[in-house]
C-alpha atoms as a PDB file:
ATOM      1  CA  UNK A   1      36.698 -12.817 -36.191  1.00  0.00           C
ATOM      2  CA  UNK A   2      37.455 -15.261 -33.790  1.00  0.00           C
ATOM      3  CA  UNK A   3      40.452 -14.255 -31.815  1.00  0.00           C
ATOM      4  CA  UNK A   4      38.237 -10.287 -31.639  1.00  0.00           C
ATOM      5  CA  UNK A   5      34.637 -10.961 -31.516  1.00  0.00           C
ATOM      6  CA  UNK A   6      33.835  -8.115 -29.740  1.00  0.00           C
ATOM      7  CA  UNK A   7      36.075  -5.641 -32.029  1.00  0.00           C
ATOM      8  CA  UNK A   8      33.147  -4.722 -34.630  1.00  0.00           C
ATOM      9  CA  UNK A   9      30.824  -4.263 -31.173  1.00  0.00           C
ATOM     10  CA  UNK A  10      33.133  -1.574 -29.416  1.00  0.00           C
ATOM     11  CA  UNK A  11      35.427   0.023 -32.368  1.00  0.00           C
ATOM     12  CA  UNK A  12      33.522   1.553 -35.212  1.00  0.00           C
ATOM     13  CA  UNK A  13      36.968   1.612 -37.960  1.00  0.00           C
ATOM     14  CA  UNK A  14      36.198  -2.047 -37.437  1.00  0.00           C
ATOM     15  CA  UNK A  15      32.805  -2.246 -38.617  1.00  0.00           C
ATOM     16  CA  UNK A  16      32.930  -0.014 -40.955  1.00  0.00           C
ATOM     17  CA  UNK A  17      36.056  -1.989 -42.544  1.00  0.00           C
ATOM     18  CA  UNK A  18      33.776  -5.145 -42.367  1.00  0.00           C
ATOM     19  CA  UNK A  19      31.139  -3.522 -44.432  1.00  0.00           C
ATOM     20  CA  UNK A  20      33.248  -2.123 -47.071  1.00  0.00           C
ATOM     21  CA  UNK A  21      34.787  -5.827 -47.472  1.00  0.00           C
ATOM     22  CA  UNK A  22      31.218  -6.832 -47.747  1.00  0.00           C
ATOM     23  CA  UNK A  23      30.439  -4.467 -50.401  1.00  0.00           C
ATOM     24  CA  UNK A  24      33.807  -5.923 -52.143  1.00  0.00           C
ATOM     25  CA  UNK A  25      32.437  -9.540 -51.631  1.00  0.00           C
ATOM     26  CA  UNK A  26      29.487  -8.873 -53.175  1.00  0.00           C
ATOM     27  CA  UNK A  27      31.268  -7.141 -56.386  1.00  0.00           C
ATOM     28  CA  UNK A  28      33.702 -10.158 -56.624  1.00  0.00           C
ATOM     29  CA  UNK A  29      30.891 -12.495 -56.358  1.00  0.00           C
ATOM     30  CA  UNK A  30      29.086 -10.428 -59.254  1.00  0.00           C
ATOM     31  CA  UNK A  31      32.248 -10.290 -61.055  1.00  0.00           C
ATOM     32  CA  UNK A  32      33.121 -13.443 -61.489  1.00  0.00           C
ATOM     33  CA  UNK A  33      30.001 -15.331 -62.130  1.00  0.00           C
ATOM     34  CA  UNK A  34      30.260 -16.097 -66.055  1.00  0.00           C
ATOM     35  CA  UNK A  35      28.185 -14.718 -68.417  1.00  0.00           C
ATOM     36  CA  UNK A  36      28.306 -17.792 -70.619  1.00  0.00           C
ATOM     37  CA  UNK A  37      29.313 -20.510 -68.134  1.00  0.00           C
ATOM     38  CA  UNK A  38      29.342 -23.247 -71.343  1.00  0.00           C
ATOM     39  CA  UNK A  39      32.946 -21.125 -72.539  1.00  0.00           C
ATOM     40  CA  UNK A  40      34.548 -22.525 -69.514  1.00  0.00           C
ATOM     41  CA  UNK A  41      36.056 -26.140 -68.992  1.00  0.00           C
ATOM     42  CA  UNK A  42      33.755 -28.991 -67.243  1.00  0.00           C
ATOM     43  CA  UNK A  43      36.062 -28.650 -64.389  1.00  0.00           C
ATOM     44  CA  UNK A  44      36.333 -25.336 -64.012  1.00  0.00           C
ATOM     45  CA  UNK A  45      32.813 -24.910 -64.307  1.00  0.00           C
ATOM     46  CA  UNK A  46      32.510 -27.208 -61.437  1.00  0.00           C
ATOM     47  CA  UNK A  47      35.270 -25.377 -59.117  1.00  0.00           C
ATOM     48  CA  UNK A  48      34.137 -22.380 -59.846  1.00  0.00           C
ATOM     49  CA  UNK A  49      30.664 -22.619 -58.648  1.00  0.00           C
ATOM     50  CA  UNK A  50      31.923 -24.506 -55.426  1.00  0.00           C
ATOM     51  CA  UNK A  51      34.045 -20.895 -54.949  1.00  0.00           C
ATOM     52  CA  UNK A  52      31.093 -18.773 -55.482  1.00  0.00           C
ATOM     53  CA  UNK A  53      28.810 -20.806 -52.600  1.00  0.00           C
ATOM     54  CA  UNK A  54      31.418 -20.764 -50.335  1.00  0.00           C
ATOM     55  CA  UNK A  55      32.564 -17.242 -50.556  1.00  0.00           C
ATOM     56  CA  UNK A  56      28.421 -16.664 -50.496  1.00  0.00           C
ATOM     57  CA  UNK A  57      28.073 -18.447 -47.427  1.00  0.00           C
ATOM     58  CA  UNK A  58      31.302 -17.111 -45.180  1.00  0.00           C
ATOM     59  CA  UNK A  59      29.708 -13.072 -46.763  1.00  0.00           C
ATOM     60  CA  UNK A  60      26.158 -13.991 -44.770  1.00  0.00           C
ATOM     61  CA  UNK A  61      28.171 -15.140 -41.915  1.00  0.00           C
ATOM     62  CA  UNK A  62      29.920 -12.259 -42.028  1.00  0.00           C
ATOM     63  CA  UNK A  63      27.287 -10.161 -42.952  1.00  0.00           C
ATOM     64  CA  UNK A  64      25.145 -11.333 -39.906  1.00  0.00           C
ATOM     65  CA  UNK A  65      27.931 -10.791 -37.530  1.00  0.00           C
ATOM     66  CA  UNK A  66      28.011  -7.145 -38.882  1.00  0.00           C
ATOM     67  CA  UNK A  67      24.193  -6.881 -38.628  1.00  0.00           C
ATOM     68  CA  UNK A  68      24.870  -7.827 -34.563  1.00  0.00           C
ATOM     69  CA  UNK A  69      27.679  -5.712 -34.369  1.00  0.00           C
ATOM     70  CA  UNK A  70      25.267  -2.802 -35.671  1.00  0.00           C
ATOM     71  CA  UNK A  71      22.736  -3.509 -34.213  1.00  0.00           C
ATOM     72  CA  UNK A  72      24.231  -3.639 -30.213  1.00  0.00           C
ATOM     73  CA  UNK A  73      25.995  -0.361 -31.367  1.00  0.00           C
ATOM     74  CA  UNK A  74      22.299   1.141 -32.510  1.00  0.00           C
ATOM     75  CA  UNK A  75      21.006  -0.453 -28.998  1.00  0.00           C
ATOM     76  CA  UNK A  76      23.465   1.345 -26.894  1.00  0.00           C
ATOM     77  CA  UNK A  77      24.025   4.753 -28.488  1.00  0.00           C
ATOM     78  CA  UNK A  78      20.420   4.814 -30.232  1.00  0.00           C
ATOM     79  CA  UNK A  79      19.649   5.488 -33.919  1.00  0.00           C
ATOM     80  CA  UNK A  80      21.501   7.524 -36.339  1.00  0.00           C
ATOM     81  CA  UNK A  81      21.095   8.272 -40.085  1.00  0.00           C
ATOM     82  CA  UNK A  82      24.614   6.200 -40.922  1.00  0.00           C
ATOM     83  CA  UNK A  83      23.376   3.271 -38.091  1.00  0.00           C
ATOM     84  CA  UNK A  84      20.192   3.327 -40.222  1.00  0.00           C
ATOM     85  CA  UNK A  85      21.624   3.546 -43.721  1.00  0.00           C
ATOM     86  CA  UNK A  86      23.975   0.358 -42.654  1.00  0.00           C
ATOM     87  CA  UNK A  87      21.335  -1.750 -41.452  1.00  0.00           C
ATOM     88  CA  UNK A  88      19.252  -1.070 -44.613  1.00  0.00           C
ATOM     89  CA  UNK A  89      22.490  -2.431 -46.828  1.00  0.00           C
ATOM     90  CA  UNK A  90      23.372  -5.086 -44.342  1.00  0.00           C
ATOM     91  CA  UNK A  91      19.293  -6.152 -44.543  1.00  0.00           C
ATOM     92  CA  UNK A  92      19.709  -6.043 -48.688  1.00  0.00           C
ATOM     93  CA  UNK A  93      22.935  -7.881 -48.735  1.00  0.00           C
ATOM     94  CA  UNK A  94      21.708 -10.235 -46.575  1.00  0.00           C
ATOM     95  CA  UNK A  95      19.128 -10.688 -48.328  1.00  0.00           C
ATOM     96  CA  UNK A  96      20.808 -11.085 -52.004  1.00  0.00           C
ATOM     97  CA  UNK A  97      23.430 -13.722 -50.519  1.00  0.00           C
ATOM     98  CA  UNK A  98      20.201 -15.865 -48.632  1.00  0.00           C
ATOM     99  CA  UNK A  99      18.526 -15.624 -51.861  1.00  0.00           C
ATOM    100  CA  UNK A 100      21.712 -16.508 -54.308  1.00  0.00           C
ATOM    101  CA  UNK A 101      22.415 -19.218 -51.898  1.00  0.00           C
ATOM    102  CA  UNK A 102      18.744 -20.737 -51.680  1.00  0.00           C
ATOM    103  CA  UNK A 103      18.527 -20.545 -56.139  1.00  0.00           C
ATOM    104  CA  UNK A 104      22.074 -22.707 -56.032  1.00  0.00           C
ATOM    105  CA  UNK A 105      20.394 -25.811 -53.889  1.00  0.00           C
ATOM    106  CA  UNK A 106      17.434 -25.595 -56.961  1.00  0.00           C
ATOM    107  CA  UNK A 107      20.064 -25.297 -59.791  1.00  0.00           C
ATOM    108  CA  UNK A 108      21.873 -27.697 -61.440  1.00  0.00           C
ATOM    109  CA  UNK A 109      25.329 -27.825 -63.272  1.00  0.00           C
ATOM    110  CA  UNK A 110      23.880 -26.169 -66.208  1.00  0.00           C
ATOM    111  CA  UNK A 111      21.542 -23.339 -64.159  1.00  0.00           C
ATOM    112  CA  UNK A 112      23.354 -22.145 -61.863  1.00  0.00           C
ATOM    113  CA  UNK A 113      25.404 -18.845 -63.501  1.00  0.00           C
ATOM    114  CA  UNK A 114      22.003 -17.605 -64.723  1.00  0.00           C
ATOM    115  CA  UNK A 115      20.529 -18.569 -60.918  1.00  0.00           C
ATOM    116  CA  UNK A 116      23.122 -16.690 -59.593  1.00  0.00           C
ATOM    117  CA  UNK A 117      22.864 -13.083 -62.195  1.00  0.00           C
ATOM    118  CA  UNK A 118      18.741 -13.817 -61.425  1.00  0.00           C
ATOM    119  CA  UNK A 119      19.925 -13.178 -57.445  1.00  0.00           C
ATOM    120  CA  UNK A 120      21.749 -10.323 -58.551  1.00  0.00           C
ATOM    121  CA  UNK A 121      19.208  -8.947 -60.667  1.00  0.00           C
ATOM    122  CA  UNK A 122      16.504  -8.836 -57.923  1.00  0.00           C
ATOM    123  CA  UNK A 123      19.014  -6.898 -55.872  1.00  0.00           C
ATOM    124  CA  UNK A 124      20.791  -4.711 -57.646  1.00  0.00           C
ATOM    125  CA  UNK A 125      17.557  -2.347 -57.740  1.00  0.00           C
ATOM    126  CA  UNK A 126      17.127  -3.143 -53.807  1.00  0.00           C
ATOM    127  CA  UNK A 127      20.486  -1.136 -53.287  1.00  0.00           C
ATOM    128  CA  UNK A 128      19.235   1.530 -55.818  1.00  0.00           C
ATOM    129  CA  UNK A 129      16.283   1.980 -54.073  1.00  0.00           C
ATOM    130  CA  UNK A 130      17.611   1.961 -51.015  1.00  0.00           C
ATOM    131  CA  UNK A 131      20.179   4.400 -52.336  1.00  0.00           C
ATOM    132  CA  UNK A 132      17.841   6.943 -53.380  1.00  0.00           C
ATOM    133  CA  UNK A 133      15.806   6.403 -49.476  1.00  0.00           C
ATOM    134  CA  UNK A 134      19.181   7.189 -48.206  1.00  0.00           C
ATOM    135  CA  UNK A 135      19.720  10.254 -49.970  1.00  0.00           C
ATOM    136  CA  UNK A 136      16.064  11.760 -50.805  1.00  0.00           C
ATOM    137  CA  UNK A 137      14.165  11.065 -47.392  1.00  0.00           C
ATOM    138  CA  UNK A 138      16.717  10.011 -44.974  1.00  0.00           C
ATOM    139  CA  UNK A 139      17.622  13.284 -44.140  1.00  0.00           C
ATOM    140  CA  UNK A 140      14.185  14.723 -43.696  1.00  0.00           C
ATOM    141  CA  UNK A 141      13.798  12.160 -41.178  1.00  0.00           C
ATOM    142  CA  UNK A 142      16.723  12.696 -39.386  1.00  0.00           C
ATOM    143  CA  UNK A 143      15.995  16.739 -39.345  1.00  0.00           C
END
């Protein structure tokens, strides 16, 4: 991102590779919370947590930056239905990694897999809905 800020702003293959790797992050984040943290080593436990926050927090970065990069594309060339079905996921995803982030400063060593499938589970039916917006209504709006 550094070395081509501007690349998501002016080349759309760009942004839409940044949002599929979102998509991915949030999978891997989903997929390798544990299900029964207690199975897993003290210092695993630990690590593994530590790896979850910080791949959390570099996805909202991201996921902000892509939000920009939409939104300056939406600015210039004006709304569309895929513009508008991106921001809606961005908004949701930003939304789910704010909100998993925000439950891990209130957990504690033994909370904090549940915290984080609680995050999931108040966003998982965000992207359904959304989803079904996309595909039921979206396209009478965009007539």
């Amino acid at each position: 991102i550094p070395f081509r800020f501007w690349e998501p702003f002016q080349n759309r293959d760009v942004l839409i590779i940044y949002n599929a790797m979102l998509f991915a992050v949030i999978a891997l984040l989903v997929g390798a919370t544990p299900m029964r943290p207690e199975t897993l080593a003290p210092a695993l436990r630990v690590w593994l947590r530590r790896g979850l926050i910080a791949v959390a927090l570099l996805a909202t970065v991201v996921s902000v930056y892509a939000l920009a990069a939409i939104g300056y594309r939406t600015w210039e060339g004006g709304i569309t239905l895929n513009r508008l079905a991106i921001i809606g996921w961005n908004v949701i995803n930003i939304g789910i990694l704010v909100g998993l982030l925000a439950r891990q400063v209130k957990a504690d060593g033994r909370t904090w897999a549940t915290s984080m499938q609680a995050a999931y589970g108040v966003g998982m039916p965000l992207y359904v809905a959304w989803a079904l917006f996309v595909v039921l209504a979206m396209p009478w709006l965009f007539r």
